[in-house]
C-alpha atoms as a PDB file:
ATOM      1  CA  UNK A   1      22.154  34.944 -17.387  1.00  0.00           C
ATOM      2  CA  UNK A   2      19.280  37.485 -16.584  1.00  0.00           C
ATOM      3  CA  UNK A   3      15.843  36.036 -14.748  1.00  0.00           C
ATOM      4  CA  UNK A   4      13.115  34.859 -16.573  1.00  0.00           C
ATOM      5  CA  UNK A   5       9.669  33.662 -16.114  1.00  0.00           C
ATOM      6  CA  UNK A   6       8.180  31.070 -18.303  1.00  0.00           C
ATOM      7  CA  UNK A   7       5.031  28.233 -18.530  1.00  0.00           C
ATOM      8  CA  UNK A   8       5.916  25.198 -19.857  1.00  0.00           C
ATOM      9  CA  UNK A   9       4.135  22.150 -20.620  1.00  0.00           C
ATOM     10  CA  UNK A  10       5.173  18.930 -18.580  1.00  0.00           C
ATOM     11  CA  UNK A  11       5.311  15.352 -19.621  1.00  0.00           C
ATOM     12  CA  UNK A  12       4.862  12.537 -17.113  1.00  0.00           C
ATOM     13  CA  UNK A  13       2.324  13.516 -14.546  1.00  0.00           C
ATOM     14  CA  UNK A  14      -0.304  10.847 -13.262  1.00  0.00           C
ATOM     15  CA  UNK A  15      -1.336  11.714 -10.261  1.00  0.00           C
ATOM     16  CA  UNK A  16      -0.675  14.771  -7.643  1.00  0.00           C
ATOM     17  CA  UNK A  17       1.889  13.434  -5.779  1.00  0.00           C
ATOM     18  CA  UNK A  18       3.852  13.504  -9.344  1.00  0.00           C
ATOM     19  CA  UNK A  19       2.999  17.495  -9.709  1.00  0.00           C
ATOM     20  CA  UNK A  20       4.461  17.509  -5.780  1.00  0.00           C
ATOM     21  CA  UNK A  21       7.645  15.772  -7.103  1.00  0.00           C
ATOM     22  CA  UNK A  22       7.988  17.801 -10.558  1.00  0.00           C
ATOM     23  CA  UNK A  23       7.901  21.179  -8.255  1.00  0.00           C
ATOM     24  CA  UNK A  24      10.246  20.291  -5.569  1.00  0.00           C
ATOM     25  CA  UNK A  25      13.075  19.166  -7.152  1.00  0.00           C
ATOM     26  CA  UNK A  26      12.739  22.704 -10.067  1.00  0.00           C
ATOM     27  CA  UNK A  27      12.715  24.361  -6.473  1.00  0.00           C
ATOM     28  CA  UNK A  28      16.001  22.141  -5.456  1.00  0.00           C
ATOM     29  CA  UNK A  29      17.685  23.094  -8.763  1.00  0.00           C
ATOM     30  CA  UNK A  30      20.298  25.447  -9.119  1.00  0.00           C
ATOM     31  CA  UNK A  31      19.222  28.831 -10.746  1.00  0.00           C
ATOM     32  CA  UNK A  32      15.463  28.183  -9.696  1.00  0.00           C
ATOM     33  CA  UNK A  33      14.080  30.343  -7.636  1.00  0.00           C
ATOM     34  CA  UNK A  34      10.795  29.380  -7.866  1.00  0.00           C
ATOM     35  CA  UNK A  35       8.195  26.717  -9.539  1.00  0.00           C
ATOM     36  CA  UNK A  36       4.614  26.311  -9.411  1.00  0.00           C
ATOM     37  CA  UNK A  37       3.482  23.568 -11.024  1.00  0.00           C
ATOM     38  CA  UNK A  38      -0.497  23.564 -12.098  1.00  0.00           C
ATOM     39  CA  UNK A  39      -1.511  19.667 -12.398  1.00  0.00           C
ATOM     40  CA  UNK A  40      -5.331  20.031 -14.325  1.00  0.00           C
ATOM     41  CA  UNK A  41      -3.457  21.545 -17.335  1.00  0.00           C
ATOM     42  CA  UNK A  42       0.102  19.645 -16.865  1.00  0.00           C
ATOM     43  CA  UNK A  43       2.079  22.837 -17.020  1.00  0.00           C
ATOM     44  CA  UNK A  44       4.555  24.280 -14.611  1.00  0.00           C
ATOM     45  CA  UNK A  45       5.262  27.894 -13.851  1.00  0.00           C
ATOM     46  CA  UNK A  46       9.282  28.690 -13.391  1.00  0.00           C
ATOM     47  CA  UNK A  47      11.119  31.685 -12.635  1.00  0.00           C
ATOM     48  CA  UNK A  48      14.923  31.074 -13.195  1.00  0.00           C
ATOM     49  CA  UNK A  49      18.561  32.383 -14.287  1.00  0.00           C
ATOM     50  CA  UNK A  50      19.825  29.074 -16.066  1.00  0.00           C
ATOM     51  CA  UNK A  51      19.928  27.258 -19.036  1.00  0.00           C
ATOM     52  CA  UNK A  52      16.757  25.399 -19.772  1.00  0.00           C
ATOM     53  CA  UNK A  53      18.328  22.389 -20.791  1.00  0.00           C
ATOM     54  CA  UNK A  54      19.357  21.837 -17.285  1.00  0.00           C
ATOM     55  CA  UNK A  55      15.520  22.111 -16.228  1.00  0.00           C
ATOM     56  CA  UNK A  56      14.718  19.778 -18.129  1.00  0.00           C
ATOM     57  CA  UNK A  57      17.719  17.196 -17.645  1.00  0.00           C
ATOM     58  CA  UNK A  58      16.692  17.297 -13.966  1.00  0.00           C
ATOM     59  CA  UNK A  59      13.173  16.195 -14.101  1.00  0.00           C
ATOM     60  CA  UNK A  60      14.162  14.103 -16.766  1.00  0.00           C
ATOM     61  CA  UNK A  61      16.268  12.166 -14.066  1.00  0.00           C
ATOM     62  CA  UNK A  62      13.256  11.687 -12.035  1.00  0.00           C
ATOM     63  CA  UNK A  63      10.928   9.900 -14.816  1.00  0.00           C
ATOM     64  CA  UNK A  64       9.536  13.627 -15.910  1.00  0.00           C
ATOM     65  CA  UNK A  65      10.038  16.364 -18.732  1.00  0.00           C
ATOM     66  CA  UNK A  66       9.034  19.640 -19.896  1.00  0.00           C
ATOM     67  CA  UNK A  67       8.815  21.040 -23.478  1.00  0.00           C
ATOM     68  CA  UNK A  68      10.895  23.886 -24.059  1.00  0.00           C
ATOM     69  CA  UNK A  69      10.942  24.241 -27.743  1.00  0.00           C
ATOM     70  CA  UNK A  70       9.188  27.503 -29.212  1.00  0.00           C
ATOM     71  CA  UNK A  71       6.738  26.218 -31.782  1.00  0.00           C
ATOM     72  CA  UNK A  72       3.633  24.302 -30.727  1.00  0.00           C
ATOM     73  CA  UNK A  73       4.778  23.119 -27.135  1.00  0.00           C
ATOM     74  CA  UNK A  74       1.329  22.148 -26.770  1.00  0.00           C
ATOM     75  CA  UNK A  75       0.731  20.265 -29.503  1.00  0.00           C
ATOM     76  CA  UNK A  76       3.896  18.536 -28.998  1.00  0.00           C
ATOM     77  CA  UNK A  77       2.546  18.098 -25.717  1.00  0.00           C
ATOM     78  CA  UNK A  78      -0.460  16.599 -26.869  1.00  0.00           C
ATOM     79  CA  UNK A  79       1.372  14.448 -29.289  1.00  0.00           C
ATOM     80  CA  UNK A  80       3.201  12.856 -26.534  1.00  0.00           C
ATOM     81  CA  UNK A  81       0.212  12.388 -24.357  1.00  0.00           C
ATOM     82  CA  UNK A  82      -1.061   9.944 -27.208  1.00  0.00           C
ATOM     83  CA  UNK A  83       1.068   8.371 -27.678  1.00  0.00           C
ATOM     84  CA  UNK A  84       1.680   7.506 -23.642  1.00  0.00           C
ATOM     85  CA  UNK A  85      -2.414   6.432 -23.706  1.00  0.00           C
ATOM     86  CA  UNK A  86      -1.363   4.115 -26.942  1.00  0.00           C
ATOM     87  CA  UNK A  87       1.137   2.635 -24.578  1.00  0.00           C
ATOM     88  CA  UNK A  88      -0.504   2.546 -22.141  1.00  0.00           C
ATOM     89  CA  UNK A  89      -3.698   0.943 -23.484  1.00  0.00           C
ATOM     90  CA  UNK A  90      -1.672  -2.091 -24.896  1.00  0.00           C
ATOM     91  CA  UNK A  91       0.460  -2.702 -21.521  1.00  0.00           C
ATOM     92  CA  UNK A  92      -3.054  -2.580 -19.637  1.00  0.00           C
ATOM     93  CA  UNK A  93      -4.470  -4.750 -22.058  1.00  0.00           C
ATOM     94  CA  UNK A  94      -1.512  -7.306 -22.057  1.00  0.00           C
ATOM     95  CA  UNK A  95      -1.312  -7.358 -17.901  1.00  0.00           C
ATOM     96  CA  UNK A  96      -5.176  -7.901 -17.998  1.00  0.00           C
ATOM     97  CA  UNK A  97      -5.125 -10.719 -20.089  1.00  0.00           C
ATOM     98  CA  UNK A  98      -2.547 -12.808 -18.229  1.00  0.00           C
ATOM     99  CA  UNK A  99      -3.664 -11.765 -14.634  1.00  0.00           C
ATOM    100  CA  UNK A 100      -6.884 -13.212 -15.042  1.00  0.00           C
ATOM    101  CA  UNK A 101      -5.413 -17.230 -14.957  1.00  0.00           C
ATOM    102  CA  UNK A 102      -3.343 -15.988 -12.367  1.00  0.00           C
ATOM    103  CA  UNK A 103      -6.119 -14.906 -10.189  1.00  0.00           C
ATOM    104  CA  UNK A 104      -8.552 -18.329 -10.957  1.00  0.00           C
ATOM    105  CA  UNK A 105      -5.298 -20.390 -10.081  1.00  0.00           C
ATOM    106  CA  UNK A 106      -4.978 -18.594  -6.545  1.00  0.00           C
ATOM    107  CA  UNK A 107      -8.471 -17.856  -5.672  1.00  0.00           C
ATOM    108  CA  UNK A 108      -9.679 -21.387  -6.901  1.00  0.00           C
ATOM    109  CA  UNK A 109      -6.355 -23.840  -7.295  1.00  0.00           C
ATOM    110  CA  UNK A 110      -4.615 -22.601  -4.593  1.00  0.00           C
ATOM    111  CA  UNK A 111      -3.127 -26.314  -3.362  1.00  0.00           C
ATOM    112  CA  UNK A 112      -2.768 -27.005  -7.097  1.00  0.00           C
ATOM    113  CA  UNK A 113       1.308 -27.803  -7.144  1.00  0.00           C
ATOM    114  CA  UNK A 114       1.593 -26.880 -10.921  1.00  0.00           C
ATOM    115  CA  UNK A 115      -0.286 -23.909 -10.560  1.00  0.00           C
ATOM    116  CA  UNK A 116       2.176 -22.244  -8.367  1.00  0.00           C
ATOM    117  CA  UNK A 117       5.251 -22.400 -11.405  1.00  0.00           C
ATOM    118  CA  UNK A 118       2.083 -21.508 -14.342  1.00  0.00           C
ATOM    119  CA  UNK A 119       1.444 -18.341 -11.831  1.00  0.00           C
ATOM    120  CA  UNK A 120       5.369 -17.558 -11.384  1.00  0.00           C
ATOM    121  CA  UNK A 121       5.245 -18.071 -15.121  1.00  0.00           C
ATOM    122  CA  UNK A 122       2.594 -15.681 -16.062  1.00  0.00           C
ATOM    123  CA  UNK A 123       3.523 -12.996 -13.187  1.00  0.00           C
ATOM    124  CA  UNK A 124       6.863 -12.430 -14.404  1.00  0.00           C
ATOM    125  CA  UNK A 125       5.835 -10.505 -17.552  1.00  0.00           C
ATOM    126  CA  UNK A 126       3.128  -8.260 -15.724  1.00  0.00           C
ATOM    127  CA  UNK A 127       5.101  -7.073 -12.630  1.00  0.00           C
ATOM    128  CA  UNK A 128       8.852  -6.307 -14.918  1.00  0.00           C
ATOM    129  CA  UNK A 129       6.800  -6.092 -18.637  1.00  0.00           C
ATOM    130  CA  UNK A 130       3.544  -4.589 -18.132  1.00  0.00           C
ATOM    131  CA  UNK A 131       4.320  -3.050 -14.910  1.00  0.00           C
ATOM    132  CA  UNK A 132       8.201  -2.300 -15.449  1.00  0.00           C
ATOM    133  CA  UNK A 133       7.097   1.712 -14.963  1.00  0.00           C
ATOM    134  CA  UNK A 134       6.204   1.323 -11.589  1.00  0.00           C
ATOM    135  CA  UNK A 135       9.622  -0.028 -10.476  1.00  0.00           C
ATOM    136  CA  UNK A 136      11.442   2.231 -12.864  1.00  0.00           C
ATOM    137  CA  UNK A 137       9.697   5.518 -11.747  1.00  0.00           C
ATOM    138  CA  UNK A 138      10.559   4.324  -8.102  1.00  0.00           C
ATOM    139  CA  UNK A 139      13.912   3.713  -8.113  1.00  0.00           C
ATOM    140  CA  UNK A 140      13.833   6.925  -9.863  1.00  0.00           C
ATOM    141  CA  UNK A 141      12.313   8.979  -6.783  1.00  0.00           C
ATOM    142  CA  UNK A 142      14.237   6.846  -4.843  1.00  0.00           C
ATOM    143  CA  UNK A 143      17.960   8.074  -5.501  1.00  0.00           C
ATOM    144  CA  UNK A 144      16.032  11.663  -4.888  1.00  0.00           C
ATOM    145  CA  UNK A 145      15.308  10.564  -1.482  1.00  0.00           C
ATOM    146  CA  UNK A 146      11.385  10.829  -2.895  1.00  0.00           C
ATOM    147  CA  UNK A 147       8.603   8.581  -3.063  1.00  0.00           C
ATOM    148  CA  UNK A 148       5.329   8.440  -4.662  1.00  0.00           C
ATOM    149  CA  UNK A 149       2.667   6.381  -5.972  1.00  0.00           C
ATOM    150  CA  UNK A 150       4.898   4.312  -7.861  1.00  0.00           C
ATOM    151  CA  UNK A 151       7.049   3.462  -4.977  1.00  0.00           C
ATOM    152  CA  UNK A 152       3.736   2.153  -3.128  1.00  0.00           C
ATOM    153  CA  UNK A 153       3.334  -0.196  -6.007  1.00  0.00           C
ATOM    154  CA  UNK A 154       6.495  -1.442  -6.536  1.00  0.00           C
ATOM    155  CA  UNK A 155       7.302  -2.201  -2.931  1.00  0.00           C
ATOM    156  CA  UNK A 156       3.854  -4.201  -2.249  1.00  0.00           C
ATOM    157  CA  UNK A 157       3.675  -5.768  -5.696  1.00  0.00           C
ATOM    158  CA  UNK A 158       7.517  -6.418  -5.587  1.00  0.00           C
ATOM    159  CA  UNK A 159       7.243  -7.826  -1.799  1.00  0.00           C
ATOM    160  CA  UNK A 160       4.469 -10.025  -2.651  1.00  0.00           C
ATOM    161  CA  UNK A 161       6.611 -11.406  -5.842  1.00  0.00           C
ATOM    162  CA  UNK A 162       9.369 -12.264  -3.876  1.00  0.00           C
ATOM    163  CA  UNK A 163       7.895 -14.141  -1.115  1.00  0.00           C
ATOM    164  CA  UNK A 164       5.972 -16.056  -3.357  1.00  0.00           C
ATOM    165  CA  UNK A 165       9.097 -16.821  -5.915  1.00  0.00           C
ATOM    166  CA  UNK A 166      10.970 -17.985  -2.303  1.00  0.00           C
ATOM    167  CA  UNK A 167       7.980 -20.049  -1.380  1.00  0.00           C
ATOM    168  CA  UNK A 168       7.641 -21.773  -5.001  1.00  0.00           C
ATOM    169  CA  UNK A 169      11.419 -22.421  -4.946  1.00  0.00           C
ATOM    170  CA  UNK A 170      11.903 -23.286  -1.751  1.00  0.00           C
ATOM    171  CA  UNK A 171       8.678 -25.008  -0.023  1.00  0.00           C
ATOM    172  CA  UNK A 172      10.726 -27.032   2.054  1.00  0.00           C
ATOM    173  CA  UNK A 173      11.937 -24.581   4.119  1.00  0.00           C
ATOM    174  CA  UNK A 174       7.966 -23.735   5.519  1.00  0.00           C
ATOM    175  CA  UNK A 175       6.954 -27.445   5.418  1.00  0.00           C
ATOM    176  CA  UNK A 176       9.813 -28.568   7.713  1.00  0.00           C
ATOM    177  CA  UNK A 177       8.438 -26.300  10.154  1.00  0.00           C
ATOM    178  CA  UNK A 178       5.183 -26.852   9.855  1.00  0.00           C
ATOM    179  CA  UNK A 179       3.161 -24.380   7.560  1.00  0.00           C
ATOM    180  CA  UNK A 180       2.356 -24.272   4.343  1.00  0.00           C
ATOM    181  CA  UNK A 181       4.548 -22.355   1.892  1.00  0.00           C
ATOM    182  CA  UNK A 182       1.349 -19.885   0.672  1.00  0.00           C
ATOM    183  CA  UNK A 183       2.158 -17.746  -2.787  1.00  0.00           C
ATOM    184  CA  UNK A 184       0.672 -14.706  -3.438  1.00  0.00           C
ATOM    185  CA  UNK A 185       0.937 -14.072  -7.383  1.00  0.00           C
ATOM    186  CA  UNK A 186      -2.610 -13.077  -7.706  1.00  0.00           C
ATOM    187  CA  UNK A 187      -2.604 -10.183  -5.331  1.00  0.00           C
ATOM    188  CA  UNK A 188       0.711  -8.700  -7.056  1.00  0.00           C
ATOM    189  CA  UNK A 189      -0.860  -8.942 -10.367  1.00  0.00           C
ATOM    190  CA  UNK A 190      -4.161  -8.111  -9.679  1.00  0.00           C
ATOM    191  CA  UNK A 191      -2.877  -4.664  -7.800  1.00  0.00           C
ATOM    192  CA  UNK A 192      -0.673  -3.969 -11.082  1.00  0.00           C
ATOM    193  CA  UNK A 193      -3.297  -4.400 -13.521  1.00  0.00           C
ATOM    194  CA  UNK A 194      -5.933  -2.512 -11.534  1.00  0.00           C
ATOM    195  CA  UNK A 195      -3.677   0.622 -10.786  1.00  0.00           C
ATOM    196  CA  UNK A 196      -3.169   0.335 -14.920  1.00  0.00           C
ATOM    197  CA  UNK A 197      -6.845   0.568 -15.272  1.00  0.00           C
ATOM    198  CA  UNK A 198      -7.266   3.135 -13.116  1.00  0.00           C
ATOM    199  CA  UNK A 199      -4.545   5.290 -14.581  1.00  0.00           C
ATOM    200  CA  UNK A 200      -5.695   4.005 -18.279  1.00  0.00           C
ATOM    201  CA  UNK A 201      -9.370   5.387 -17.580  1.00  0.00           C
ATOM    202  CA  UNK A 202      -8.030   8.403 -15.643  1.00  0.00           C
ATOM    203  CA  UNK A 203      -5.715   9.547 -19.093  1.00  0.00           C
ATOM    204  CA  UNK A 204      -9.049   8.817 -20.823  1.00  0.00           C
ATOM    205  CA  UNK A 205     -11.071  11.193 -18.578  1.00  0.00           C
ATOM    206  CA  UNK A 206      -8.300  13.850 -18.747  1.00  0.00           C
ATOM    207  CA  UNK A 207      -7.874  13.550 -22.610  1.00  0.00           C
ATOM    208  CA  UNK A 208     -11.607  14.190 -23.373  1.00  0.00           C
ATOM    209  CA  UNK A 209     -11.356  16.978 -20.796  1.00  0.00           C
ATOM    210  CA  UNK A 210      -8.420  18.635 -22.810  1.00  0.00           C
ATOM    211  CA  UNK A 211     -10.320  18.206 -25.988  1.00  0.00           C
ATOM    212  CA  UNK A 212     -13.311  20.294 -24.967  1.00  0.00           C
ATOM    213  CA  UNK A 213     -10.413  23.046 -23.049  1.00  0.00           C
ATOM    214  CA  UNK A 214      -8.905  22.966 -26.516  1.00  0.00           C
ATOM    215  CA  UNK A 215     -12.308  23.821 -27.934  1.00  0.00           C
ATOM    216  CA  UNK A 216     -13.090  26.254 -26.386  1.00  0.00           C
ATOM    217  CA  UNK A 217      -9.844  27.777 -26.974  1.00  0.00           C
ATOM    218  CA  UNK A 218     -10.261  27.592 -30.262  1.00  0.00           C
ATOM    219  CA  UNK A 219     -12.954  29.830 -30.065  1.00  0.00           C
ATOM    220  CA  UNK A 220     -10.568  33.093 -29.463  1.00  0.00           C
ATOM    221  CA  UNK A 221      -9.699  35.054 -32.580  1.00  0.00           C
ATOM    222  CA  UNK A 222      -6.556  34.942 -33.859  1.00  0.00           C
ATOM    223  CA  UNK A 223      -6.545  38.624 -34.622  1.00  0.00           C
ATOM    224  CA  UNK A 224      -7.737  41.791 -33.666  1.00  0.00           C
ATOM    225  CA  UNK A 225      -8.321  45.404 -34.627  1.00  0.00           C
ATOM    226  CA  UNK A 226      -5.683  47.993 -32.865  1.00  0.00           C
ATOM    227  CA  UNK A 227      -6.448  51.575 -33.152  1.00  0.00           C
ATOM    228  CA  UNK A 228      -3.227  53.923 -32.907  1.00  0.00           C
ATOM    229  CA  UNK A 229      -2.796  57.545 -34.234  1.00  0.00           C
ATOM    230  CA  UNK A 230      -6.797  57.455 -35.302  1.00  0.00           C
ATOM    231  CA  UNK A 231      -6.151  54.642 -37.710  1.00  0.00           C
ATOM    232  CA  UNK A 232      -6.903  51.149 -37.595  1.00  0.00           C
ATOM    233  CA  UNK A 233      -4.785  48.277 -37.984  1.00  0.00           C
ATOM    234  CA  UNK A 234      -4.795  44.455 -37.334  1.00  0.00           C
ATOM    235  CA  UNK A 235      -2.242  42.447 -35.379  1.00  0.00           C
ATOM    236  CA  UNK A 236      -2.174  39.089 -33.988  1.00  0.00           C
ATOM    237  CA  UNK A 237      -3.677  38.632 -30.406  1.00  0.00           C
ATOM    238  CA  UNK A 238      -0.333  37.305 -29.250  1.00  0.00           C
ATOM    239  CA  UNK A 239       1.005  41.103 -30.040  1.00  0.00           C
ATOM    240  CA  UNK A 240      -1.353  43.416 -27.910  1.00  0.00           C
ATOM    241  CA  UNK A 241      -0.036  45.131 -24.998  1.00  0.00           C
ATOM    242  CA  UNK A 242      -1.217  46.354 -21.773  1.00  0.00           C
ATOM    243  CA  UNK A 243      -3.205  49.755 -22.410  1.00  0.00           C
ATOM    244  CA  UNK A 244      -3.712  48.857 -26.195  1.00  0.00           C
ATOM    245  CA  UNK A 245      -6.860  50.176 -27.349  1.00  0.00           C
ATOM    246  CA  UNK A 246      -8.889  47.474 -30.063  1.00  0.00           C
ATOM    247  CA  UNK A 247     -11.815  47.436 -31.782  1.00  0.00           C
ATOM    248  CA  UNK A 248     -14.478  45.179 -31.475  1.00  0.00           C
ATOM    249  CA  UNK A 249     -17.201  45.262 -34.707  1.00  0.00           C
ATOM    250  CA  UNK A 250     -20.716  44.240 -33.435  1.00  0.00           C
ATOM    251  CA  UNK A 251     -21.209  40.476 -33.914  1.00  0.00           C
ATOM    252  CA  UNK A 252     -17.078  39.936 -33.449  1.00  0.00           C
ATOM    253  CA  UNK A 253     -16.025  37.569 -31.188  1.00  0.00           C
ATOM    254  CA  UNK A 254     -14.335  39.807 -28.044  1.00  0.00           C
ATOM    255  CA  UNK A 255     -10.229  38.910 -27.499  1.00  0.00           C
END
């Protein structure tokens, strides 16, 4: 297969540690010989001599993707970047709303003995529900030999969770030494719906940013006047070429 160079838009990105990841392994692939991935406008640059399907299956393996059909990447694009912000809006919104008894029970009720199963209870759903992307995007990096973001949440949330199931199940074994079998529910909640926030008002931020790129965008013409032999003739923009010569009318908006 000859080399080619191509942009395409990528699906997945929250943070720059995932533009890190989605570059080094399409510069560990096979038939890559080299990516550049460009995080403000979630696109990655890729020379290569394979099929794209196998781009794409190997960030796909890693909890990313790229768009490699012809029409309206970028809209598709788009469309999937709504519909992540839907999700992600109601899994926020879900891990928000059953962290908050979680953290009056442990900041409050701590030596409340009921309060300890209502927490394991309620914690269950955020950490593997609301929060089930942070453990599956880290397991994910994990079989790459990777880490990122994800893995920092999913090891301290998932550490926390632990302990404290141990300690509700099995008090004894603290008390018959001495110390008090303390749970921590609250902090692995709270640190799961916070990071959702965060990433909730950061895909916010980005999509109002994308609107006004879009915009402006839409501001180029979509045609423009070519002059060749003497005679004028319109085209698309997407069909000049270097050392075309175009017209430009006054009060025309320049290509």
């Amino acid at each position: 297969m000859s080399k080619k160079s191509k942009q395409f838009p990528v699906t997945g990105m929250s943070c720059a540690a995932c533009a890190g990841s989605v570059e080094s392994v399409l510069q560990q692939s096979p038939g890559v010989d080299r990516a550049e991935v460009n995080f403000a406008d979630q696109s990655v640059w890729i020379e290569y001599d394979v099929d794209e399907e196998d781009l794409k299956s190997a960030l796909q393996e890693v909890g990313y993707d790229i768009i490699i059909q012809e029409d309206n990447p970028l809209e598709q694009q788009e469309e999937e970047k709504q519909k992540s912000y839907e999700e992600l809006k109601r899994r926020t919104l879900g891990a928000a709303i059953l962290t908050l008894p979680v953290f009056i029970i442990g900041m409050f009720f701590m030596s409340w003995e009921e309060g300890r199963w209502i927490s394991l209870v309620l914690s269950t759903p955020i950490l593997f529900f609301f929060g089930r992307q942070f453990f599956i995007q880290a397991a994910r990096q994990a079989r790459r030999g990777k880490a990122n973001m994800d893995t920092l949440v999913a090891l301290s949330t998932g550490i926390a969770y632990t302990f404290s199931l141990f300690n509700t199940l099995y008090p004894e074994f603290w008390t018959n030494r001495g110390l008090d079998p303390h749970v921590y529910y609250e902090a692995a909640t709270v640190i799961i719906t916070f990071i959702l926030i965060g990433r909730l008002l950061e895909e916010r931020a980005k999509s109002q940013t994308g609107a006004a790129l879009k915009k402006l965008m839409n501001l180029k013409p979509d045609r423009v006047i070519l002059i060749t032999e003497g005679k004028e003739k319109e085209i698309g923009t997407e069909e000049v070429q270097v050392h075309d010569t175009l017209r430009v009318r006054p009060g025309e908006r320049i290509p």
